[in-house]
Each structure stands twice: as structure tokens, then as C-alpha cells.
N, C-alpha and C. Protein backbone atom coordinates (compact mmCIF):
# COMPACT_ATOMS: atom_id res chain seq x y z
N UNK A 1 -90.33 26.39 -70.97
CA UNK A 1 -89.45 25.44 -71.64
C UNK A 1 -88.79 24.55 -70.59
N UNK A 2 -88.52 23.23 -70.97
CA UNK A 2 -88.33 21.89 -69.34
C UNK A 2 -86.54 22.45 -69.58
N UNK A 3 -86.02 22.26 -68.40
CA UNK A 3 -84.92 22.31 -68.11
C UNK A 3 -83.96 21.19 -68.12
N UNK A 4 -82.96 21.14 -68.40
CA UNK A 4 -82.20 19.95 -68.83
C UNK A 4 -82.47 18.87 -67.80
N UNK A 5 -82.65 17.10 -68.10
CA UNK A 5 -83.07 16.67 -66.84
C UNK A 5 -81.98 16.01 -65.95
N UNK A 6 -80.47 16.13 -66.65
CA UNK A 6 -79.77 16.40 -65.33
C UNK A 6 -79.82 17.70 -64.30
N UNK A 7 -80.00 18.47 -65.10
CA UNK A 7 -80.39 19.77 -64.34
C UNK A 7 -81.40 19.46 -62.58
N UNK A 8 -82.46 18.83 -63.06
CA UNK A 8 -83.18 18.69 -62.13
C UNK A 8 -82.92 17.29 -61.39
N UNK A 9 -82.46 16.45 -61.62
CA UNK A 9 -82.36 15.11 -61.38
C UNK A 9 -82.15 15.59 -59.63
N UNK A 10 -81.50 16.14 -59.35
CA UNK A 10 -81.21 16.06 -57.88
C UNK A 10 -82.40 16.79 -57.01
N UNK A 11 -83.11 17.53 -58.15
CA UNK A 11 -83.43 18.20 -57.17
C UNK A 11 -85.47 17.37 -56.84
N UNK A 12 -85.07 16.73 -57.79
CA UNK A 12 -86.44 15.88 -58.04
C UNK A 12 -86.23 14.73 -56.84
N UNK A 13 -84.87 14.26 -56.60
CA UNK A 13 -84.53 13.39 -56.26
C UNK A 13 -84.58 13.70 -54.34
N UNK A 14 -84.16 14.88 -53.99
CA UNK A 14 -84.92 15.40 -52.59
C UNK A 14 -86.17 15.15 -52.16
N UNK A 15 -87.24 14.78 -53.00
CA UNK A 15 -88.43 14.22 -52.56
C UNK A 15 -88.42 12.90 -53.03
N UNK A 16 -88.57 12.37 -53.94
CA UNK A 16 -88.30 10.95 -54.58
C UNK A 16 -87.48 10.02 -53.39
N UNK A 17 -86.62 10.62 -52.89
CA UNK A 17 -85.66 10.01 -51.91
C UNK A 17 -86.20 9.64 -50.23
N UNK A 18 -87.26 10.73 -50.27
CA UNK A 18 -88.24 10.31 -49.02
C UNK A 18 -89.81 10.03 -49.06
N UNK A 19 -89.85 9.38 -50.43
CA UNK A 19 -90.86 8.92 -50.44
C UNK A 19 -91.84 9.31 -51.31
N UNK A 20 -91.85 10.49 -51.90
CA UNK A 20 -92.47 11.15 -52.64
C UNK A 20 -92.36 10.33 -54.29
N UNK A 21 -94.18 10.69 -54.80
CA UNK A 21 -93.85 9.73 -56.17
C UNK A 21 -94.15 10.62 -57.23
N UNK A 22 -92.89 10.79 -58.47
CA UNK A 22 -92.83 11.52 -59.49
C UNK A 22 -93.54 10.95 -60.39
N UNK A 23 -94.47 12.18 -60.51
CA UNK A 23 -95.78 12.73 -61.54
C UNK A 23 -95.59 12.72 -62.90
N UNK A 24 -95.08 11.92 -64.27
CA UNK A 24 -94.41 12.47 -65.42
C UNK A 24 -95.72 13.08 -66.22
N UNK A 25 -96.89 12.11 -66.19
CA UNK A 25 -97.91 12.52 -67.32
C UNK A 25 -99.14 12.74 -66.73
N UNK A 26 -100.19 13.10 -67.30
CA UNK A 26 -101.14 13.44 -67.26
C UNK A 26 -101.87 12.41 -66.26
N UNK A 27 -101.84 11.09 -67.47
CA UNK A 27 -102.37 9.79 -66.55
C UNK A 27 -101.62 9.59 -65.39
N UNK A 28 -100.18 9.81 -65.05
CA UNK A 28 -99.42 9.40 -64.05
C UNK A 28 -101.00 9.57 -63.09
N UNK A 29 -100.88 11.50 -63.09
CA UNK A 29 -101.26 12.29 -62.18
C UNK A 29 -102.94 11.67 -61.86
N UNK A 30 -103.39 11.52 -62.67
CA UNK A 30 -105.24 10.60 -62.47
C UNK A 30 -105.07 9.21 -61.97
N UNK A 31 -104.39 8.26 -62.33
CA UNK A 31 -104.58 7.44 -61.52
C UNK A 31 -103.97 7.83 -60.21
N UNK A 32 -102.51 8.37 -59.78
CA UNK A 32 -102.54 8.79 -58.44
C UNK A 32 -103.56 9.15 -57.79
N UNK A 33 -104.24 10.08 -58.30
CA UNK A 33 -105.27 11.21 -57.51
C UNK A 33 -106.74 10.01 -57.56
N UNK A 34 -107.21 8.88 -58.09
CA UNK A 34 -108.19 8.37 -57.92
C UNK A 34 -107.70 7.40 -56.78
N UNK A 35 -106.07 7.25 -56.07
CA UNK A 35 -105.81 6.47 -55.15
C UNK A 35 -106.40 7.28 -53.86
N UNK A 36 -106.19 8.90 -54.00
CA UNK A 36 -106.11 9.45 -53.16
C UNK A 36 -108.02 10.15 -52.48
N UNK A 37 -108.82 9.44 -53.37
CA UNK A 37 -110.12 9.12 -52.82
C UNK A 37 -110.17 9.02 -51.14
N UNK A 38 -109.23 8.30 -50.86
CA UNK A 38 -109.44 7.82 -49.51
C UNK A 38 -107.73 8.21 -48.80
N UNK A 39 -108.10 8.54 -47.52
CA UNK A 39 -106.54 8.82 -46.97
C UNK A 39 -106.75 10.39 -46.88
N UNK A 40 -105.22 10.55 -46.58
CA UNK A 40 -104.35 12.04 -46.91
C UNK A 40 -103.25 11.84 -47.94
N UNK A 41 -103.20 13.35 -48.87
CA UNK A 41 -102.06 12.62 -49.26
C UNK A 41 -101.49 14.26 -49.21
N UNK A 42 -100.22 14.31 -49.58
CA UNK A 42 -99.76 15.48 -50.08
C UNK A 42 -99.00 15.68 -50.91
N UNK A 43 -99.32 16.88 -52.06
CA UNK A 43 -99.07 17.34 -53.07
C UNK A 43 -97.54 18.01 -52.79
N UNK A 44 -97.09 17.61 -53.39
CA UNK A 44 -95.49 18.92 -53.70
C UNK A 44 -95.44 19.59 -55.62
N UNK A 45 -95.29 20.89 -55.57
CA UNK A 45 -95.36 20.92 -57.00
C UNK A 45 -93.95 21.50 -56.74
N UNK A 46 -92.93 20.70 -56.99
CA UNK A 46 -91.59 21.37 -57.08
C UNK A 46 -91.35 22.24 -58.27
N UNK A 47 -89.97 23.14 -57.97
CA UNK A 47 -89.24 23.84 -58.86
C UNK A 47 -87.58 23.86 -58.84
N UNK A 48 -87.26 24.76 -59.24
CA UNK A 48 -86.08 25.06 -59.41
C UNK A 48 -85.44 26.66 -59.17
N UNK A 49 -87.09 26.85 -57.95
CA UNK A 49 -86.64 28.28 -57.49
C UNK A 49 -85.89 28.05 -56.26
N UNK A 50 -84.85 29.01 -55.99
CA UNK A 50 -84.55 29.54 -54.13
C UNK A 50 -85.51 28.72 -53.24
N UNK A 51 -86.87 29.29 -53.10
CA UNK A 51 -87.51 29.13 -52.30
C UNK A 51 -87.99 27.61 -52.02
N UNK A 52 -87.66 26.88 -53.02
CA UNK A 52 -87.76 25.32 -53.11
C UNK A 52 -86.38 24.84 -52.92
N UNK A 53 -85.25 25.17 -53.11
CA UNK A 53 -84.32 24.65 -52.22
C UNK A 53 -84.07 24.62 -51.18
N UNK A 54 -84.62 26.02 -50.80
CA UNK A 54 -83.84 26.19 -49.35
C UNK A 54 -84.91 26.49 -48.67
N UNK A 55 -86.28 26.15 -48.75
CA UNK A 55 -87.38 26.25 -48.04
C UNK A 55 -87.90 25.12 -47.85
N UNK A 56 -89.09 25.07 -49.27
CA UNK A 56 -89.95 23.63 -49.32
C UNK A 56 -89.13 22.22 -49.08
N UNK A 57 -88.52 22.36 -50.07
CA UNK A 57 -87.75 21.05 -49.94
C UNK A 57 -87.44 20.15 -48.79
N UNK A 58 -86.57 21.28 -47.94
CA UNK A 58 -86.16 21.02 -46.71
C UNK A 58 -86.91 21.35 -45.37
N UNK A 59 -87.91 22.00 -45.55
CA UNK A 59 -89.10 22.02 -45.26
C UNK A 59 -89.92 20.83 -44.95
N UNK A 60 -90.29 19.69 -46.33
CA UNK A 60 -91.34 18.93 -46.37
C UNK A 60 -90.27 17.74 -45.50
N UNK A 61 -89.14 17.51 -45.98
CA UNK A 61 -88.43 16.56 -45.27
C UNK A 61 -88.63 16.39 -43.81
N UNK A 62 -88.03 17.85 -43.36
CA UNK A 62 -88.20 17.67 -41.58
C UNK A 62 -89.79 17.53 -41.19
N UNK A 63 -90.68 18.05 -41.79
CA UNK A 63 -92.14 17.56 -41.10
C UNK A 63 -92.32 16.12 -41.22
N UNK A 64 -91.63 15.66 -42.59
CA UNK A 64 -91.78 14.10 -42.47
C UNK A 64 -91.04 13.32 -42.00
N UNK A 65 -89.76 14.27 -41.27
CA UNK A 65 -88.77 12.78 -40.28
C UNK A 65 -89.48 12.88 -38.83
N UNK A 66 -90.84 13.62 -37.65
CA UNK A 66 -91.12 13.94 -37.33
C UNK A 66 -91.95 12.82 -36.59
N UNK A 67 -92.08 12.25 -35.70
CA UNK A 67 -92.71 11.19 -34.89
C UNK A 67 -94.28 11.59 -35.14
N UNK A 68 -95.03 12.67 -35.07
CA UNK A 68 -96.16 13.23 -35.55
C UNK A 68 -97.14 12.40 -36.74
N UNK A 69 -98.12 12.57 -36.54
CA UNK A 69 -98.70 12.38 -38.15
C UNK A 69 -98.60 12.73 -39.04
N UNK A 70 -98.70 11.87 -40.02
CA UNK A 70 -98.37 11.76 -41.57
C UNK A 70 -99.47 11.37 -43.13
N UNK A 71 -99.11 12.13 -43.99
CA UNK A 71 -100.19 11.78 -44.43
C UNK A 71 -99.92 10.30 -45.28
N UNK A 72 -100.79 9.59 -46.10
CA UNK A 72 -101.03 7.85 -46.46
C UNK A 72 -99.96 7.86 -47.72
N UNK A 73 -99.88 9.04 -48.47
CA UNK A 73 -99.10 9.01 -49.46
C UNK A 73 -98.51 10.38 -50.10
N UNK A 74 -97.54 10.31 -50.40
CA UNK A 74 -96.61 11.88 -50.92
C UNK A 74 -96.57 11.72 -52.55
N UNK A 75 -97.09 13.12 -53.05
CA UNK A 75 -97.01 12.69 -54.73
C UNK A 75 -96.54 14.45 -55.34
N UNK A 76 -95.51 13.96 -56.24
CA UNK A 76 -94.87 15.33 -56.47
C UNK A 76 -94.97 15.43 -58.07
N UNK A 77 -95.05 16.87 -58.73
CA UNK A 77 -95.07 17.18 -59.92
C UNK A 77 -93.67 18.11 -60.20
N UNK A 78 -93.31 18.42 -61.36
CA UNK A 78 -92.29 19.34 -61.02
C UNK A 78 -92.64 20.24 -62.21
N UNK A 79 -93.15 21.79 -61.73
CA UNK A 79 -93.12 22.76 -62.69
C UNK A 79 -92.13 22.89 -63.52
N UNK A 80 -92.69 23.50 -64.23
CA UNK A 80 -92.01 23.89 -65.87
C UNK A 80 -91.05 22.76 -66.33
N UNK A 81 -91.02 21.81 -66.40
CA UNK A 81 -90.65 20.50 -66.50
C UNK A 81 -91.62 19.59 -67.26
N UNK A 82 -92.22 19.20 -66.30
CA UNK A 82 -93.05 17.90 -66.43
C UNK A 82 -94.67 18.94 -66.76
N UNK A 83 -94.56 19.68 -67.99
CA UNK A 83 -95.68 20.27 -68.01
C UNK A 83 -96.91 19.99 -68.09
N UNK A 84 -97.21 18.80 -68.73
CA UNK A 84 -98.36 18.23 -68.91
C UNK A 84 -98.86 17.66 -67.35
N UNK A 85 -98.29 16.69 -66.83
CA UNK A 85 -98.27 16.19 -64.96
C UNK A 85 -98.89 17.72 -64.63
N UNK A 86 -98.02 18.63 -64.26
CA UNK A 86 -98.24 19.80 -63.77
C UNK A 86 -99.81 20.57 -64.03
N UNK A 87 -99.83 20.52 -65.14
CA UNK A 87 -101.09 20.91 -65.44
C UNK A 87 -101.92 20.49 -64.74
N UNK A 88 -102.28 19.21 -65.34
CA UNK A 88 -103.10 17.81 -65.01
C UNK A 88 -103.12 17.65 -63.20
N UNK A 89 -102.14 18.04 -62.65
CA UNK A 89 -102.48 18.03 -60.86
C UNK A 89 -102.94 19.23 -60.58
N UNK A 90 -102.70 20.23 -61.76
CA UNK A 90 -103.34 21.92 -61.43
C UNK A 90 -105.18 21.94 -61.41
N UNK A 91 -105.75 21.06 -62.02
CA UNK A 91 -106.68 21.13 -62.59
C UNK A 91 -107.79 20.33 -61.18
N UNK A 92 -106.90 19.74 -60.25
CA UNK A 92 -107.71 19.31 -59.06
C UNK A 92 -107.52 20.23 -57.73
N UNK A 93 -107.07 22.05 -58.19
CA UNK A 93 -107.54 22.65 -57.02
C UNK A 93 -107.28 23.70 -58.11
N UNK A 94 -108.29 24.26 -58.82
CA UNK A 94 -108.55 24.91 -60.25
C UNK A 94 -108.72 26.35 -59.32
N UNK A 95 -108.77 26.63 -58.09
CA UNK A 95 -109.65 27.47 -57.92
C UNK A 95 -108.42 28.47 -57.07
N UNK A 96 -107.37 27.52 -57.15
CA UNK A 96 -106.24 28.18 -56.43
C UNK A 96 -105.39 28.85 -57.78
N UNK A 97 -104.54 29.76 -58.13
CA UNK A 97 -103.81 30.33 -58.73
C UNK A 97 -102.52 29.37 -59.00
N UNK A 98 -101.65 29.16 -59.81
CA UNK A 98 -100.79 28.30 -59.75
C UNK A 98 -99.50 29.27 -59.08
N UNK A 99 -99.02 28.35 -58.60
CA UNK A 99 -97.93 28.50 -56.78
C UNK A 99 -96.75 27.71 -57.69
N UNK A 100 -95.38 27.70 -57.35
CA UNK A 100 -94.31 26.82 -57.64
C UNK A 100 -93.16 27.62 -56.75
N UNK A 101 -93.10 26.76 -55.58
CA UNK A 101 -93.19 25.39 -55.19
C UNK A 101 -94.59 26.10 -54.40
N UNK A 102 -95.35 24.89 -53.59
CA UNK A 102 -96.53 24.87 -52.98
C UNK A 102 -96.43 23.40 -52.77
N UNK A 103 -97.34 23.59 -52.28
CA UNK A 103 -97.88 22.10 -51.33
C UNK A 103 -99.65 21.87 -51.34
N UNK A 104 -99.96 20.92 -51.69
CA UNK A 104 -101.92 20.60 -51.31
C UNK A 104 -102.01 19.47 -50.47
N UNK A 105 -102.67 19.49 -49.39
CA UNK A 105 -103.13 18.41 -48.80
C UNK A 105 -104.57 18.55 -48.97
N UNK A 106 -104.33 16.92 -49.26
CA UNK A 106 -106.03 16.46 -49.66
C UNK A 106 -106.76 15.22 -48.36
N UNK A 107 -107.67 15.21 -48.11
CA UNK A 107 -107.84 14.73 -47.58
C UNK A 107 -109.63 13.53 -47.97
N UNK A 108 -109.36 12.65 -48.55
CA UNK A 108 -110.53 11.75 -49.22
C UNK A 108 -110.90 12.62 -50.08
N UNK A 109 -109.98 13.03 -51.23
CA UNK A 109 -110.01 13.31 -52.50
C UNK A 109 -110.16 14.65 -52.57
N UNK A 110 -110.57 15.75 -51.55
CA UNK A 110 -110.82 16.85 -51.64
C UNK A 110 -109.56 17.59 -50.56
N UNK A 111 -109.24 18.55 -51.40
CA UNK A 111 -108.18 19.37 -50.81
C UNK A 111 -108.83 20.16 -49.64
N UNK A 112 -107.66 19.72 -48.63
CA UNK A 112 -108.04 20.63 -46.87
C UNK A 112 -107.34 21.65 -46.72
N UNK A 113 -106.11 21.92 -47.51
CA UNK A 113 -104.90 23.09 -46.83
C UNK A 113 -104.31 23.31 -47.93
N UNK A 114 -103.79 24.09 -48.55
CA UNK A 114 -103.10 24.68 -49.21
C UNK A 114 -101.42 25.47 -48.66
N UNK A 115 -100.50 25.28 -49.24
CA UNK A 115 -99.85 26.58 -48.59
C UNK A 115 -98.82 27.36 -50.30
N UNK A 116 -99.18 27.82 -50.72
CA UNK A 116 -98.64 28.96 -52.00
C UNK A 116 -97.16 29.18 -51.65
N UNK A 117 -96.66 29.56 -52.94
CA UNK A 117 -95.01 30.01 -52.33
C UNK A 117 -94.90 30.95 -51.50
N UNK A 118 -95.80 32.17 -52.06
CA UNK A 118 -95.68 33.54 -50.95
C UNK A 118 -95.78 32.73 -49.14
N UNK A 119 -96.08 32.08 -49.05
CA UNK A 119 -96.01 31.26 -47.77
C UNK A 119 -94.37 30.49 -47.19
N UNK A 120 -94.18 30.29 -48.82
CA UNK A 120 -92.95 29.51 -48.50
C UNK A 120 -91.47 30.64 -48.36
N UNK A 121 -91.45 31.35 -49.05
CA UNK A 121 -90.67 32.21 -49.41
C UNK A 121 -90.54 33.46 -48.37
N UNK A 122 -89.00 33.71 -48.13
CA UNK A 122 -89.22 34.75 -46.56
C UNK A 122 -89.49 34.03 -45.40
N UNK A 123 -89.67 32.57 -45.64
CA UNK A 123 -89.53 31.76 -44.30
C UNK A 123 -88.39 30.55 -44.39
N UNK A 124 -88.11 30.06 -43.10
CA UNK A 124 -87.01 29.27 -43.01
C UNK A 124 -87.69 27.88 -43.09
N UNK A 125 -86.86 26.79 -43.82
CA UNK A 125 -87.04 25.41 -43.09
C UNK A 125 -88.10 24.97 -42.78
N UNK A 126 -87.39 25.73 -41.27
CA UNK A 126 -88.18 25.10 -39.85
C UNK A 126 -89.42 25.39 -39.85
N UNK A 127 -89.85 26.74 -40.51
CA UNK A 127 -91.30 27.26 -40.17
C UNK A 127 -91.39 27.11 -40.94
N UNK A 128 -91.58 26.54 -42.29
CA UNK A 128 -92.46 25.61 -43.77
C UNK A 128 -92.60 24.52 -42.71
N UNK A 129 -92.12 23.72 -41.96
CA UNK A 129 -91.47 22.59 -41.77
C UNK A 129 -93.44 22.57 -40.63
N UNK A 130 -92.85 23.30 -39.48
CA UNK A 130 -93.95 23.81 -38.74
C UNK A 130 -95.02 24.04 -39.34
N UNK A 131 -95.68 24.63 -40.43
CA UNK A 131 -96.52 24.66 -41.16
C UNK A 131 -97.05 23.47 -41.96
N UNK A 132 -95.99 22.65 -42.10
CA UNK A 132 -96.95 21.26 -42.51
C UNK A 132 -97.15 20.43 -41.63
N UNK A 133 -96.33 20.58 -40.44
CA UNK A 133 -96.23 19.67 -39.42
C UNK A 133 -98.25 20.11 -38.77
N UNK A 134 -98.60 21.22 -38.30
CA UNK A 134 -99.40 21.76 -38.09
C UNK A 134 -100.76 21.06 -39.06
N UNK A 135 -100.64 21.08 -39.87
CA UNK A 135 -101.79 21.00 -40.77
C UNK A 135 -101.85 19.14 -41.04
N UNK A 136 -100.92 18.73 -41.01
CA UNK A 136 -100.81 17.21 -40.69
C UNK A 136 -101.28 16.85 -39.57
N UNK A 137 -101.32 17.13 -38.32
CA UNK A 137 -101.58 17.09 -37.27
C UNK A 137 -103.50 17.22 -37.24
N UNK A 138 -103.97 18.33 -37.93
CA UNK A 138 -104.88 18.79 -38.01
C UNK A 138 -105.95 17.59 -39.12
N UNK A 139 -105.22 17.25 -39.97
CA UNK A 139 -106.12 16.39 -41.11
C UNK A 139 -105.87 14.82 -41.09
N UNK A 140 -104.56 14.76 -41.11
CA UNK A 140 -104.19 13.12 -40.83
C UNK A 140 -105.20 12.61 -39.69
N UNK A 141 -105.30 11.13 -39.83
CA UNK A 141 -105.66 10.74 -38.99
C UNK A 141 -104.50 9.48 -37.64
């Protein structure tokens, strides 16, 4: 059931605010993902758990204030919310289990890295932060 959307407004607004582009519908999510043919881009599927406040969130920020490489475009969905979006971006790495929060980097339309909450969760920040920084480094060009 979606959560009130002042409820989330802020917390949608932690990625939205650095760049990241909110996913509402189905189509949002297909035409994004036919941009992302070419490039890197990366996926955020936010929530409204712990581990997305005080992990991912602040997490994806510091890899992206980071002189390092970056990927061409940031595109976010927000679980149990925006259910239909959510789905609809679930359905282009079908093979992964659904994660909230998580992250996909794609790289010319096909996903290179994954990282699941159990990844996010029990770690700080800095080391989500390190973990995308790492894998950006690795796929970006």
C-alpha cells in the first residue's frame, strides 16, 4: 500500500536533488531505459527503510560528489509507492530477486553490477559509497 506522499517527498527528494530522475509510471520507466541503450546509467530503487536513509541514500550522494567517474544518467523508482514504475524497472533485471533499496548499473542497456540491500544494510555510508565508487570506476567510461 503507497505511503502518504508527503511522507516520502523528502526522501524522494535526496536523489531528485542530485540529479536523479523520478520514475512515476510504467512508460516513465521505458522510455528512460530505451535512453539508456547507450551510456551508463544507474538505477536507485528507493524506500523508506533504515538502510536507505542512512546507507544508500547517503551512500549514492558521496560516490557522486566524487571527482571519479560517473555514470551518463541517474534514474530512481521508489518501492511500495510508485508500484507500477517499480515493477516496470523490475522487469529489466528479472533475474535478480527484488532488493529495496538496491542499486543497477547498466551499461549500453544491459546491466553490469548489481548491489541488493543485504549489501547495503550493516554497512556505513562510506562503504555503499566505496562500493559504487568502485564499480563506476570499473564500467563508466
Amino acid at each position: 500500500m503507497p505511503y502518504s506522499p508527503l511522507l516520502i517527498k523528502p526522501m524522494k527528494e535526496e536523489l531528485t536533488s542530485i540529479g536523479f530522475k523520478d520514475l512515476l509510471t510504467a512508460a516513465e520507466v521505458d522510455a528512460a531505459m530505451r535512453e539508456a541503450d547507450t551510456g551508463v546509467t544507474l538505477v536507485a530503487v528507493n524506500s523508506v527503510t533504515g538502510a536507505a536513509a542512512g546507507m544508500a541514500r547517503p551512500g549514492v550522494r558521496i560516490a557522486l560528489e566524487g571527482d571519479g567517474k560517473h555514470p551518463d544518467r541517474l534514474l530512481t523508482v521508489f518501492d511500495d509507492q510508485d508500484l507500477e514504475a517499480t515493477s516496470q524497472m523490475r522487469s529489466y533485471f528479472p533475474d535478480i530477486p527484488p532488493s529495496h533499496p538496491s542499486f543497477a548499473l547498466f551499461k549500453d542497456g544491459e546491466i553490469v553490477y548489481f548491489i541488493p540491500r543485504h549489501r547495503i544494510e550493516g554497512r556505513d555510508a562510506l562503504q555503499v559509497a566505496a562500493e559504487l565508487t568502485a564499480a563506476f570506476e570499473e564500467h563508466c567510461p
